[in-house]
N, C-alpha and C. Protein backbone atom coordinates (compact mmCIF):
# COMPACT_ATOMS: atom_id res chain seq x y z
N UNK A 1 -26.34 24.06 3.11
CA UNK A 1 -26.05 22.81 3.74
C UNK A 1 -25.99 22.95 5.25
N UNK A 2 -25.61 21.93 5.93
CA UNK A 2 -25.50 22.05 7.51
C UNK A 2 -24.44 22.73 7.74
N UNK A 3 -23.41 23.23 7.25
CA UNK A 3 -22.68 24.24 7.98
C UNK A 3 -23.36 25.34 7.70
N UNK A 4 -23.33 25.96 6.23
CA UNK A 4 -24.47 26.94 6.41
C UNK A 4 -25.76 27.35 7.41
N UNK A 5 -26.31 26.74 7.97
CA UNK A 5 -26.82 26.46 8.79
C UNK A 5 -26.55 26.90 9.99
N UNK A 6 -25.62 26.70 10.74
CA UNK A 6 -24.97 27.15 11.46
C UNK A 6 -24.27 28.08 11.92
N UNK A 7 -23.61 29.12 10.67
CA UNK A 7 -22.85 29.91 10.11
C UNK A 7 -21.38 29.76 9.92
N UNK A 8 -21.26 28.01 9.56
CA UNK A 8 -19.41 28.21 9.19
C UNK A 8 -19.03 28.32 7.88
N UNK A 9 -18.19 29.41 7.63
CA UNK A 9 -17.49 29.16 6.37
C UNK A 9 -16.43 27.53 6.11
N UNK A 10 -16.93 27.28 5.84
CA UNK A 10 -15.70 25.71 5.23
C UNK A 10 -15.36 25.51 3.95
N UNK A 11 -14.06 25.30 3.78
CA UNK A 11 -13.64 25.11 2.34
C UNK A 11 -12.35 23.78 2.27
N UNK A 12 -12.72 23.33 1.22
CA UNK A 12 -12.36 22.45 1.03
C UNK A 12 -11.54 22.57 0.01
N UNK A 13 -9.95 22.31 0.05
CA UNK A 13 -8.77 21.94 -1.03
C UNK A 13 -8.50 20.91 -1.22
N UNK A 14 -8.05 20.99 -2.09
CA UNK A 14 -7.67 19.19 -3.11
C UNK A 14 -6.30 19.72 -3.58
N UNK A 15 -5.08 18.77 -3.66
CA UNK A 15 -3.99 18.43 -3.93
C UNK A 15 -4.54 18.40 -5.46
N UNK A 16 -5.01 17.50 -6.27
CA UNK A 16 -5.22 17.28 -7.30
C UNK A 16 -6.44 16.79 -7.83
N UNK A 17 -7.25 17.61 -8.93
CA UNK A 17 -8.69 17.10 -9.64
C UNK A 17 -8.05 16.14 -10.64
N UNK A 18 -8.32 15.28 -11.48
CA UNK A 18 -8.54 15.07 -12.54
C UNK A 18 -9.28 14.56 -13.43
N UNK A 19 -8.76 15.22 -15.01
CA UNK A 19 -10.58 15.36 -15.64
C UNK A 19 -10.61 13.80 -16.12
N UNK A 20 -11.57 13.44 -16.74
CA UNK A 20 -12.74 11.82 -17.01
C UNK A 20 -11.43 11.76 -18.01
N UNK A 21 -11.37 10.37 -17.87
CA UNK A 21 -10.30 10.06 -19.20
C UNK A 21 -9.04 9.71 -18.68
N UNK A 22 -8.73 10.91 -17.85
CA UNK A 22 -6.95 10.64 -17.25
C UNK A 22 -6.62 9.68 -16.67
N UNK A 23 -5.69 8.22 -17.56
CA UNK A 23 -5.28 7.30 -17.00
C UNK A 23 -4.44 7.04 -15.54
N UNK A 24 -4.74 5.78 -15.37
CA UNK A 24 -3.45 5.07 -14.25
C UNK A 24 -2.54 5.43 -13.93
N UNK A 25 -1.78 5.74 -14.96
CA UNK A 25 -0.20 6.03 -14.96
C UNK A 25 0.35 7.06 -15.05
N UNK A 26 -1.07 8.69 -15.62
CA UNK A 26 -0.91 9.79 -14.93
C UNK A 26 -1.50 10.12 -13.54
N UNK A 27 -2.18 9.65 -13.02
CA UNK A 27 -2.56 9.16 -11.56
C UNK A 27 -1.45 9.06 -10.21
N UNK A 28 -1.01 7.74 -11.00
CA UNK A 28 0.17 7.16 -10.32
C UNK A 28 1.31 8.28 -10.14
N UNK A 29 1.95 8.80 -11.45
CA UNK A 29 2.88 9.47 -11.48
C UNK A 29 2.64 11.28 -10.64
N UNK A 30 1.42 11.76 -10.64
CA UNK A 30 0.83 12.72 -10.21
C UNK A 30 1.03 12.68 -8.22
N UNK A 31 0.45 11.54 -8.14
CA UNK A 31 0.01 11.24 -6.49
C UNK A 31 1.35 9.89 -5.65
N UNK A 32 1.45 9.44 -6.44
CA UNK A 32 1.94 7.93 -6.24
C UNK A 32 3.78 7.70 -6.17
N UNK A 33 4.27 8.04 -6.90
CA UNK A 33 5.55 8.15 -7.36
C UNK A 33 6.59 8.82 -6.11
N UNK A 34 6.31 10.08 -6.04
CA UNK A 34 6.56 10.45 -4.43
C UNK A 34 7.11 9.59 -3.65
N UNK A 35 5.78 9.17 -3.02
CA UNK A 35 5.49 8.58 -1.72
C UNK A 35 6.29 7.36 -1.76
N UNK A 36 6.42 6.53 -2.97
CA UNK A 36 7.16 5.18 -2.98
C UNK A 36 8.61 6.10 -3.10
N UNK A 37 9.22 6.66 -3.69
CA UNK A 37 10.48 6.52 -3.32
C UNK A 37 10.77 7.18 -1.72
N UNK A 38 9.88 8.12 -1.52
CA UNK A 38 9.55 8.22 0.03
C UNK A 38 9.96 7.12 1.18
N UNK A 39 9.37 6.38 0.30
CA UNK A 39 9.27 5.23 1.22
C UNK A 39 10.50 4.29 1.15
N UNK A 40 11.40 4.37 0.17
CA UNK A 40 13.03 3.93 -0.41
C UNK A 40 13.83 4.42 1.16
N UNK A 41 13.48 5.58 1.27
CA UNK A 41 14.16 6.67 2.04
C UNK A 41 14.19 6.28 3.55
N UNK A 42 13.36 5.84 3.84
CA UNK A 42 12.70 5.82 5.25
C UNK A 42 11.91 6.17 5.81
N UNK A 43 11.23 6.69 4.90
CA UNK A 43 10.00 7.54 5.61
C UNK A 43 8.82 6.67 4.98
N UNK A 44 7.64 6.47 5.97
CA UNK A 44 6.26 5.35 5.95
C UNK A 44 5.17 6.64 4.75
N UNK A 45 4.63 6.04 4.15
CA UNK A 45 3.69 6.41 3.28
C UNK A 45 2.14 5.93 2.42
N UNK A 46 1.49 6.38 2.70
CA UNK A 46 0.16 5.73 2.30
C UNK A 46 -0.46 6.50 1.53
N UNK A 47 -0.95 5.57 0.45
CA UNK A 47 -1.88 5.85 -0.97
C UNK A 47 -3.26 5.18 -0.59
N UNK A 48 -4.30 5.80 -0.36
CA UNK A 48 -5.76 5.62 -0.28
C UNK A 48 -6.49 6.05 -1.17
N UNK A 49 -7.70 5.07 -1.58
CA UNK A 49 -8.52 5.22 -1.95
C UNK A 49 -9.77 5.40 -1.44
N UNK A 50 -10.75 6.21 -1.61
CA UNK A 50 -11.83 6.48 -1.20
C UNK A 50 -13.17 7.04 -1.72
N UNK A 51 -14.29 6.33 -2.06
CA UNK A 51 -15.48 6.82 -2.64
C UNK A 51 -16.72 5.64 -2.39
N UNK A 52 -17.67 5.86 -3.13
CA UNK A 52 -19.00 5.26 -3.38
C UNK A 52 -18.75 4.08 -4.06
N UNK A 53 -19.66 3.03 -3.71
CA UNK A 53 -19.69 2.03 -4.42
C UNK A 53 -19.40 1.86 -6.14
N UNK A 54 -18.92 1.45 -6.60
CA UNK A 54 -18.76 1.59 -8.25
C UNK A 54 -17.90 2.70 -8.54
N UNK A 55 -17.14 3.36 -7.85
CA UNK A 55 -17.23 4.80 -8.50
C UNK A 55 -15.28 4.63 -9.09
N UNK A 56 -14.65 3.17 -8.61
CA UNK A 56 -13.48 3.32 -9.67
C UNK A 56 -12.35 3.03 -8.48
N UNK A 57 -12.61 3.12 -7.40
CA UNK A 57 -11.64 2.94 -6.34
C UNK A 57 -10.67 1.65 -6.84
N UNK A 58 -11.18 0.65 -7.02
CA UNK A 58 -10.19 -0.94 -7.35
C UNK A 58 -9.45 -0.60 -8.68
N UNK A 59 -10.54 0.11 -9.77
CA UNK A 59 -9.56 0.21 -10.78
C UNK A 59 -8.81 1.07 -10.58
N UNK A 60 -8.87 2.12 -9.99
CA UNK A 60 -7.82 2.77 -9.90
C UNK A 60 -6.17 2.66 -9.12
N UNK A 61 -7.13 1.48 -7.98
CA UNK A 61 -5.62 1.12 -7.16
C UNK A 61 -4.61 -0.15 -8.06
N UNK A 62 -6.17 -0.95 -8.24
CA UNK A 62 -5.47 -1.96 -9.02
C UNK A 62 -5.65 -2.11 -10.48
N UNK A 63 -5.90 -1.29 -11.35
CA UNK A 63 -6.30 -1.65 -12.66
C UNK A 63 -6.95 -3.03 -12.92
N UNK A 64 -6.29 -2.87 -14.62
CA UNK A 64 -6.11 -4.52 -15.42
C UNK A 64 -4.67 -4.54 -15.85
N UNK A 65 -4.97 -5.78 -16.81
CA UNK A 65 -3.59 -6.07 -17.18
C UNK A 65 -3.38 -4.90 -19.00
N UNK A 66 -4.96 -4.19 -19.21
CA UNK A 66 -4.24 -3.11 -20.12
C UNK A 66 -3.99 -1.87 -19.33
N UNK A 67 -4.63 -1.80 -17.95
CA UNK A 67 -4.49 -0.07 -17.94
C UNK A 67 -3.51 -0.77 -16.05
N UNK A 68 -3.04 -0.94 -16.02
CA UNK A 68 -2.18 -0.99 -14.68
C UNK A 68 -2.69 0.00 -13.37
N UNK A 69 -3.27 -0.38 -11.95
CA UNK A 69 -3.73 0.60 -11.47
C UNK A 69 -1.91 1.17 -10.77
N UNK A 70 -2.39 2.25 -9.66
CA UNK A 70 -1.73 2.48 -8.68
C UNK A 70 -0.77 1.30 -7.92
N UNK A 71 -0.93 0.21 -7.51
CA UNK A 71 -1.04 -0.72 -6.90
C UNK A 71 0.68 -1.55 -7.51
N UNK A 72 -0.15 -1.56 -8.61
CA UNK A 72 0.91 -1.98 -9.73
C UNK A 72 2.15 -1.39 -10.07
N UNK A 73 1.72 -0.53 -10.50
CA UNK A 73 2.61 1.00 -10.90
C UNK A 73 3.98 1.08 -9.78
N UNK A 74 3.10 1.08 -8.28
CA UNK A 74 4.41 1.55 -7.16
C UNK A 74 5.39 0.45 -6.79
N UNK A 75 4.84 -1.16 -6.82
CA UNK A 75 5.29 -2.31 -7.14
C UNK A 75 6.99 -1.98 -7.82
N UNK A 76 5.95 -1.61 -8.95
CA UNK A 76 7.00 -1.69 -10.31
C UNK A 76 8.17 -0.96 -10.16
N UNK A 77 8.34 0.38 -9.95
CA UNK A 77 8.88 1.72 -9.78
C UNK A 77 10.11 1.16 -8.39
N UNK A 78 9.08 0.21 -6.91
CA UNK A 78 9.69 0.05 -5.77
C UNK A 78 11.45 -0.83 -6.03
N UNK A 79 10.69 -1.67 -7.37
CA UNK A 79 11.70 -2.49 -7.01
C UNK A 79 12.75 -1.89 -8.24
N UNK A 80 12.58 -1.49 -9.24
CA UNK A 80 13.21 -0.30 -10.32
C UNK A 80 14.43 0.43 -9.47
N UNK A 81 13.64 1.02 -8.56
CA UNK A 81 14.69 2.09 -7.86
C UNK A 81 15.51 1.33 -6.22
N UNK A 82 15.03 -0.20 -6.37
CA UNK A 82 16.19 -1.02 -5.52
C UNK A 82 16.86 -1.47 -6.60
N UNK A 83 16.68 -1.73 -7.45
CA UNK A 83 17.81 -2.60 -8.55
C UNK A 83 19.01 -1.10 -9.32
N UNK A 84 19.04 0.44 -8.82
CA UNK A 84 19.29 0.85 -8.62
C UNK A 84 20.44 1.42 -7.55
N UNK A 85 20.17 0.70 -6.82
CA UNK A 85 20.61 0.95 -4.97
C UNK A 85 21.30 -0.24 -4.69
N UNK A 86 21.13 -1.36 -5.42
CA UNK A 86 21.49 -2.53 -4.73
C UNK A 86 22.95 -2.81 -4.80
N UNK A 87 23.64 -2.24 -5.27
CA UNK A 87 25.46 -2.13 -5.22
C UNK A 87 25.66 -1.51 -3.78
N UNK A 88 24.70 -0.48 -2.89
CA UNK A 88 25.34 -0.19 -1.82
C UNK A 88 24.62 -0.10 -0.89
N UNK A 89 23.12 -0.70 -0.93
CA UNK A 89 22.14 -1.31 0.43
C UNK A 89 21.77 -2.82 -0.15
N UNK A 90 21.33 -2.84 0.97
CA UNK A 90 20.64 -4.54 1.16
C UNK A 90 19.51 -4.12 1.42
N UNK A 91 18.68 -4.55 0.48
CA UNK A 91 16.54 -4.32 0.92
C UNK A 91 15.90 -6.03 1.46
N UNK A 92 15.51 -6.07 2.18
CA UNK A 92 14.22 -7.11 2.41
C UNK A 92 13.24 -6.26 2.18
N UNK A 93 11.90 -7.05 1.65
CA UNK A 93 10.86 -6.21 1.59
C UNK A 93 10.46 -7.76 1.61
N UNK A 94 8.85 -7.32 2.59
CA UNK A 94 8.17 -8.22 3.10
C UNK A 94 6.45 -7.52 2.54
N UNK A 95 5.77 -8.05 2.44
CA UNK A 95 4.10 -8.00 1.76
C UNK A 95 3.20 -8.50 3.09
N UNK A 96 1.82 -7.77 3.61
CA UNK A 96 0.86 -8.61 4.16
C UNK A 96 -0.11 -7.85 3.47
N UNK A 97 -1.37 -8.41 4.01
CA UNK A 97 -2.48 -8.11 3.53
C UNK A 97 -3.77 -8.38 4.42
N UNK A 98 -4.80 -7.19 4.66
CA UNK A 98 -5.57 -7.62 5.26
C UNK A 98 -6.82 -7.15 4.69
N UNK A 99 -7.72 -7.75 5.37
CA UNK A 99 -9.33 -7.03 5.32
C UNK A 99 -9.78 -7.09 6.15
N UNK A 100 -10.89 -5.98 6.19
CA UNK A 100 -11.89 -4.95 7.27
C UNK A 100 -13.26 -5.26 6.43
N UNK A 101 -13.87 -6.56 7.49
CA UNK A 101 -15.30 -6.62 6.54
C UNK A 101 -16.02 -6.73 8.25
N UNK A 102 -16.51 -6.09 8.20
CA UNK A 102 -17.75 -6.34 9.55
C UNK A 102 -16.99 -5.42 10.73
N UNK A 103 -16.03 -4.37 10.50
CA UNK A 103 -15.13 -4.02 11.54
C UNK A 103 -14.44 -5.11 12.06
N UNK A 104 -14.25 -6.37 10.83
CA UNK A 104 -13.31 -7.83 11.94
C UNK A 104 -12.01 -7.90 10.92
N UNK A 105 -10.66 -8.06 11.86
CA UNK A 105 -9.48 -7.66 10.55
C UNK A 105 -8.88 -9.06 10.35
N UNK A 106 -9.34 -9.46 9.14
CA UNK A 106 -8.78 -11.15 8.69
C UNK A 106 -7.48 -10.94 7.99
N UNK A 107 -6.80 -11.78 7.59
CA UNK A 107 -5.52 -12.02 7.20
C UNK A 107 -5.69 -12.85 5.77
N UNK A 108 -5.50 -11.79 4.72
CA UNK A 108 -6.09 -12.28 3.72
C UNK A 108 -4.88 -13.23 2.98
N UNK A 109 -3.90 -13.22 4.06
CA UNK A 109 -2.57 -14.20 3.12
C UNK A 109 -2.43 -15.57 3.84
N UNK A 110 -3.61 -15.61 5.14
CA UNK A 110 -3.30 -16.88 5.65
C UNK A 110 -5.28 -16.97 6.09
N UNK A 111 -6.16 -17.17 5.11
CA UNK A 111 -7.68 -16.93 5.92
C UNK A 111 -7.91 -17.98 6.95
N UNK A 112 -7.48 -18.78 7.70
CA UNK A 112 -7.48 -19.37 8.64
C UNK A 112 -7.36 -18.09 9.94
N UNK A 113 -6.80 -17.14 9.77
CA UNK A 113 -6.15 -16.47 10.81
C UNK A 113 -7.22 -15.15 10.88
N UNK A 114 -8.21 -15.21 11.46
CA UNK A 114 -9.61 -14.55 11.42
C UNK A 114 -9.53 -13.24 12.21
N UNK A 115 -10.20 -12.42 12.69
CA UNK A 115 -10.67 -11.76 13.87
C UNK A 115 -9.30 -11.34 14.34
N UNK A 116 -8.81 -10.60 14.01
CA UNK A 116 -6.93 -10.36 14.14
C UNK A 116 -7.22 -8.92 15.20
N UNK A 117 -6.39 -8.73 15.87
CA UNK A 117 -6.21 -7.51 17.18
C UNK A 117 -5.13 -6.26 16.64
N UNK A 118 -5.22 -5.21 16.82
CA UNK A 118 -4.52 -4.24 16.52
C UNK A 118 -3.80 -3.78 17.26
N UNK A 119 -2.73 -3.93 17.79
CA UNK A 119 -1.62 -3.37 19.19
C UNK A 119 -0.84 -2.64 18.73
N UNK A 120 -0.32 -1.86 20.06
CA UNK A 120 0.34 -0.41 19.61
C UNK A 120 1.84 -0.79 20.83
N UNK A 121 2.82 -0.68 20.31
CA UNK A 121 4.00 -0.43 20.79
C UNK A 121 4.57 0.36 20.71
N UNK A 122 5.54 1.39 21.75
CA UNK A 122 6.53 2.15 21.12
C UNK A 122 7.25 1.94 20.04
N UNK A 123 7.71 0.85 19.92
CA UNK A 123 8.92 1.04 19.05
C UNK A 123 8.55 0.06 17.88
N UNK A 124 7.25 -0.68 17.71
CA UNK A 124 6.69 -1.05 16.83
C UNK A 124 5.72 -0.14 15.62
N UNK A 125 4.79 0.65 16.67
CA UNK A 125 3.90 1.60 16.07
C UNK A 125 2.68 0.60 16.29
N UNK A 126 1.59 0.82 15.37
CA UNK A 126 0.48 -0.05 15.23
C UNK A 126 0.83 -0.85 14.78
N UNK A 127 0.57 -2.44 14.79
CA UNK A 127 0.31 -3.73 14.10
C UNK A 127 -0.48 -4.37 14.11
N UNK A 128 -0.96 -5.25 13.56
CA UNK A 128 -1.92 -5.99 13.57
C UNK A 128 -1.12 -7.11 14.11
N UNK A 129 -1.72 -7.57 15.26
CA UNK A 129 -1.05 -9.12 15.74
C UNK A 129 -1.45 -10.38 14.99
N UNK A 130 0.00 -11.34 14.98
CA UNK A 130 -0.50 -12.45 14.41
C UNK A 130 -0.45 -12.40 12.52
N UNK A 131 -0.35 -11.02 12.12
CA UNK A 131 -0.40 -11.15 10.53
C UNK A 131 0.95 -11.65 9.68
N UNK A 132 0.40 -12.40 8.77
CA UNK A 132 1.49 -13.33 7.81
C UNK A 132 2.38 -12.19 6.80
N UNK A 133 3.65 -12.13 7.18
CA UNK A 133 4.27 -11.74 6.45
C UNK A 133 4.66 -12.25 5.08
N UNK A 134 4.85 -11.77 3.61
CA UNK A 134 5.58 -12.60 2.97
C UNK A 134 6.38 -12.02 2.11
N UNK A 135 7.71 -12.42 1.95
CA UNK A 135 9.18 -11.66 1.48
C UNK A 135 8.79 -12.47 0.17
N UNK A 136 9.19 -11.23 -0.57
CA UNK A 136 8.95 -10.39 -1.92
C UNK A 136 10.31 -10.05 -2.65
N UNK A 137 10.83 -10.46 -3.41
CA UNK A 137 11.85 -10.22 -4.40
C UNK A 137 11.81 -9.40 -5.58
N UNK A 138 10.87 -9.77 -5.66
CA UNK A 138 10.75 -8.89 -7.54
C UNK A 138 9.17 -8.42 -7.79
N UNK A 139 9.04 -8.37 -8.49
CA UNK A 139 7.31 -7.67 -9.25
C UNK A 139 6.99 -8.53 -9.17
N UNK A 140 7.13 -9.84 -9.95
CA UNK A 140 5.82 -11.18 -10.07
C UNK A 140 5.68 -11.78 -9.00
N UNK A 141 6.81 -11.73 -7.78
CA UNK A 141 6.36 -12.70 -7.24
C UNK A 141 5.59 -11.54 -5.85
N UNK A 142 5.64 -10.18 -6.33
CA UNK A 142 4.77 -9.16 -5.64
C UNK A 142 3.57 -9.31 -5.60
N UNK A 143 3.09 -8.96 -6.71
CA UNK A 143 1.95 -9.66 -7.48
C UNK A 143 1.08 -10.83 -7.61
N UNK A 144 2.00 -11.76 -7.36
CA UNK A 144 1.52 -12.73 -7.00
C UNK A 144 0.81 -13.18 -5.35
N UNK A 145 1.83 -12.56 -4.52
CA UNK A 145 1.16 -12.25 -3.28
C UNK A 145 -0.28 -11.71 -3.03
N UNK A 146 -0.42 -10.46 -3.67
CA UNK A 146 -1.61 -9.96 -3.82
C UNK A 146 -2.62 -10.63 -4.36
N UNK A 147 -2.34 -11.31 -5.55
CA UNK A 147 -3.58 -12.09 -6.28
C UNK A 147 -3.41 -13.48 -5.57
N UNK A 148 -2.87 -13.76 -4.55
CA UNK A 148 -3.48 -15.12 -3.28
C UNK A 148 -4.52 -14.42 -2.56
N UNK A 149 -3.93 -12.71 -2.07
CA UNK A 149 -4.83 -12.17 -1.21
C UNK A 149 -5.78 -12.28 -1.59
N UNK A 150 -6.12 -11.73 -2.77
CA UNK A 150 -7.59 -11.15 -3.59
C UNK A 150 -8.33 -12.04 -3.94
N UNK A 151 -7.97 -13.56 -3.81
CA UNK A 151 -8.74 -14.29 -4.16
C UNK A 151 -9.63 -14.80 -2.61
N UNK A 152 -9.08 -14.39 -1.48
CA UNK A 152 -9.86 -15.07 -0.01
C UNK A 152 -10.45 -13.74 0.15
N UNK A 153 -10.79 -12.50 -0.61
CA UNK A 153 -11.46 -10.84 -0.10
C UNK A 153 -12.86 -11.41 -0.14
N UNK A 154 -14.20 -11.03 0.21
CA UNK A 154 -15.68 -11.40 0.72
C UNK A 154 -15.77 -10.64 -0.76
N UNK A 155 -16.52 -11.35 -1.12
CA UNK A 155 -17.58 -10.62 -2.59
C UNK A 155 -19.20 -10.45 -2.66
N UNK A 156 -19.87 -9.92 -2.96
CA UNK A 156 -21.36 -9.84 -2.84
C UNK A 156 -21.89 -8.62 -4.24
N UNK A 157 -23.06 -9.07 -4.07
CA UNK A 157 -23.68 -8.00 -4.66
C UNK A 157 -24.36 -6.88 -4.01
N UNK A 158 -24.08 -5.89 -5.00
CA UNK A 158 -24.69 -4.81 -4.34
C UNK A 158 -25.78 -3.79 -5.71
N UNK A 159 -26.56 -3.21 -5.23
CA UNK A 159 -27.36 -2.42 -6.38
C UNK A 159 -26.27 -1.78 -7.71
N UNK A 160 -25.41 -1.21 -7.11
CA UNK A 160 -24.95 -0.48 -7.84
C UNK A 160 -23.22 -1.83 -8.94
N UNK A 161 -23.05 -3.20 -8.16
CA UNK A 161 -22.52 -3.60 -8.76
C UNK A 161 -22.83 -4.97 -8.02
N UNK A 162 -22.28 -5.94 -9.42
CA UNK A 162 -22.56 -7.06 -8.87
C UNK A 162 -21.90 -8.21 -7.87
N UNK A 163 -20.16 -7.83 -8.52
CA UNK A 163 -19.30 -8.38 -7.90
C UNK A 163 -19.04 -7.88 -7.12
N UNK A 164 -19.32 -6.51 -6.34
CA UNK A 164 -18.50 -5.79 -5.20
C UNK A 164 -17.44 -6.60 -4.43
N UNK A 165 -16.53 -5.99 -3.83
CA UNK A 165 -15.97 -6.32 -2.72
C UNK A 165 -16.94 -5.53 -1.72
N UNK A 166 -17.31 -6.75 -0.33
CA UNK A 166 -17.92 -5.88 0.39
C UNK A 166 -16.79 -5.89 1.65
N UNK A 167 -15.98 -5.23 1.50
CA UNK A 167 -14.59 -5.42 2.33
C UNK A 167 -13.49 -4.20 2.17
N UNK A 168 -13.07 -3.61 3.16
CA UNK A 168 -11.93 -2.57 2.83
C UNK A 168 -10.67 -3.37 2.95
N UNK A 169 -9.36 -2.97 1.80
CA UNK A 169 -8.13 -3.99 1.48
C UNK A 169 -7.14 -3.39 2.15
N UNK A 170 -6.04 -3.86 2.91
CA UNK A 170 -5.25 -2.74 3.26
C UNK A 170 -3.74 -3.93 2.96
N UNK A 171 -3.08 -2.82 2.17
CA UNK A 171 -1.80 -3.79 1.18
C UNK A 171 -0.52 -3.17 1.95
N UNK A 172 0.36 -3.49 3.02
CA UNK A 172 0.87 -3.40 3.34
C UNK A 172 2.95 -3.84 2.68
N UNK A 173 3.51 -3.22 2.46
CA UNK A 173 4.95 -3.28 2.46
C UNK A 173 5.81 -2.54 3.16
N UNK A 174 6.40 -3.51 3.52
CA UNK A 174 7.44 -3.29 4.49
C UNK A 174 9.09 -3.30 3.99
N UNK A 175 9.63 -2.08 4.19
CA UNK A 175 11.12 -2.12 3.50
C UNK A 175 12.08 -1.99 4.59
N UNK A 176 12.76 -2.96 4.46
CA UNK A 176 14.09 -2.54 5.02
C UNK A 176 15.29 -2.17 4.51
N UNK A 177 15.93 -1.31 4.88
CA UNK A 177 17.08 -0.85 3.56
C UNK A 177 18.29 -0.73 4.98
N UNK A 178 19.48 -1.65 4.36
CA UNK A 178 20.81 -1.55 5.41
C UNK A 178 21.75 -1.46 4.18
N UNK A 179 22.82 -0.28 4.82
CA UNK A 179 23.70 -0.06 4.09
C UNK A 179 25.53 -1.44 4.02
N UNK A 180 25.56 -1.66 2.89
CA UNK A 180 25.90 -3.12 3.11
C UNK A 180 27.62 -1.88 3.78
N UNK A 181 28.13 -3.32 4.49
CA UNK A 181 28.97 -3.35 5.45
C UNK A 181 30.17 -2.81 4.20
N UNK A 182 30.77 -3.38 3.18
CA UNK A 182 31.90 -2.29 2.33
C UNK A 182 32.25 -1.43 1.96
N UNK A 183 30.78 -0.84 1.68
CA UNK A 183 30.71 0.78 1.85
C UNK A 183 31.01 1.49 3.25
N UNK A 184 31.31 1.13 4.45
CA UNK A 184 31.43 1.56 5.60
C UNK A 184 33.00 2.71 5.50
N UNK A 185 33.13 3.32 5.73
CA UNK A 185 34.15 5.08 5.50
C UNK A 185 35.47 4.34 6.67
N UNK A 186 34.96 3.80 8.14
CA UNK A 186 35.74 3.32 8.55
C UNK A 186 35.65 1.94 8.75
N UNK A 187 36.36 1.49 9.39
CA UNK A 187 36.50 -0.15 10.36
C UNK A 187 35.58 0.16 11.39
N UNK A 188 34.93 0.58 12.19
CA UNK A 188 34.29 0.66 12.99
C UNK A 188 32.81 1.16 12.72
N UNK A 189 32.57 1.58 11.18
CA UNK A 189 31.75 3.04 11.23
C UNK A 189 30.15 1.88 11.19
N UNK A 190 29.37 2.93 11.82
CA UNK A 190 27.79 2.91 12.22
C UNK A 190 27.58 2.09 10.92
N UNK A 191 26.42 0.65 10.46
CA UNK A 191 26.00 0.53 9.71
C UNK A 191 24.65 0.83 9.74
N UNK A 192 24.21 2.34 8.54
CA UNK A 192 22.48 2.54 8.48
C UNK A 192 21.80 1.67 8.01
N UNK A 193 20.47 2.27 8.83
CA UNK A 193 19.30 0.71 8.90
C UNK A 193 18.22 1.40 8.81
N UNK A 194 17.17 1.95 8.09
CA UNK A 194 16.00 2.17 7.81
C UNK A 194 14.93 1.05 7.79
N UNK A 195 13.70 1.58 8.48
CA UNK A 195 12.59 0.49 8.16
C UNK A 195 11.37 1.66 7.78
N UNK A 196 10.88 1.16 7.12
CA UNK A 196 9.52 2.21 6.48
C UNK A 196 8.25 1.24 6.12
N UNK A 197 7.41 1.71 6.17
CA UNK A 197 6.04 0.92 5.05
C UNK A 197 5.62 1.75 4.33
N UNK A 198 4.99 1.20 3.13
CA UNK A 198 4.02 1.40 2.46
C UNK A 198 2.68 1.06 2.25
């Protein structure tokens, strides 16, 4: 190949293969599981997908309603392990959603809101300016967010499929976790405040 070519040795490691067959939910639990309670914690975390046209990327993030992708799965688990927690933090969790079709970043929860800008703040990080937030309570009405998104994503055909998305999805959650004020050790003491995404 072209490094050969050249004379570089390169090698390439993988975290994890798995063989034809291995469902969603060993997927999820393998790669996925982590990172969302990761993300409980305070710390920001991202699950990507990446390959060739057809080759399983959607089902795998998002399944169906028999095989549940990734997507689903961390949803499920996110709010599992707040209904957990919720005797001694307070969570908001907020949902956006965008797409990357033409290198132009639309706002797939408000499509009026087109051609969106990417700005960088200290104490923000990257954002996309202008994108619609929307606060999220439970799984369905998680879910439901997403399937408003998925219905404004660009579709086309392509050789290898018919319905493609010809569009990259990027599913954003946002957690905030504050430790509620009764639990506080003193009258005065610090109340913690984490913000993370997923």
């Amino acid at each position: 190949g072209v490094f050969d070519s050249i004379g570089m040795d390169v090698k390439f490691a993988y975290d994890h293969v798995f063989p034809a067959g291995f469902g969603n939910d060993g997927v999820y639990e393998t790669v996925g599981s982590s990172i969302v309670k990761s993300a409980l914690d305070g710390i920001n975390g991202t699950i990507f997908a990446y390959g060739v046209t057809s080759s399983g990327k959607t089902h795998t993030m998002m399944g169906d309603d028999m095989t549940p992708g990734i997507v689903p799965h961390a949803i499920a688990e996110m709010f599992r392990l707040i209904e957990k927690s919720i005797k001694r933090k307070i969570f908001v969790i907020k949902m956006s959603m965008i797409e990357i079709y033409n290198e132009v970043v639309n706002d797939l929860l408000d499509p009026t809101n087109t051609n969106l800008r990417l700005r960088e703040e200290n104490r923000k990080g990257v954002y996309v300016e202008g994108l619609r937030e929307e606060r999220v309570d439970t799984v369905d009405s998680a879910l439901r967010v997403i399937a408003m998104g998925n219905e404004h994503r660009k579709i086309g055909a392509t050789a290898f499929n018919e319905g493609s998305s010809r569009s990259h999805t990027v599913i954003k959650v946002s957690i905030e976790a504050s430790d509620r004020p009764e639990f506080a050790t003193t009258p005065n003491a610090h109340i913690g405040r984490t913000l993370s995404s997923l």
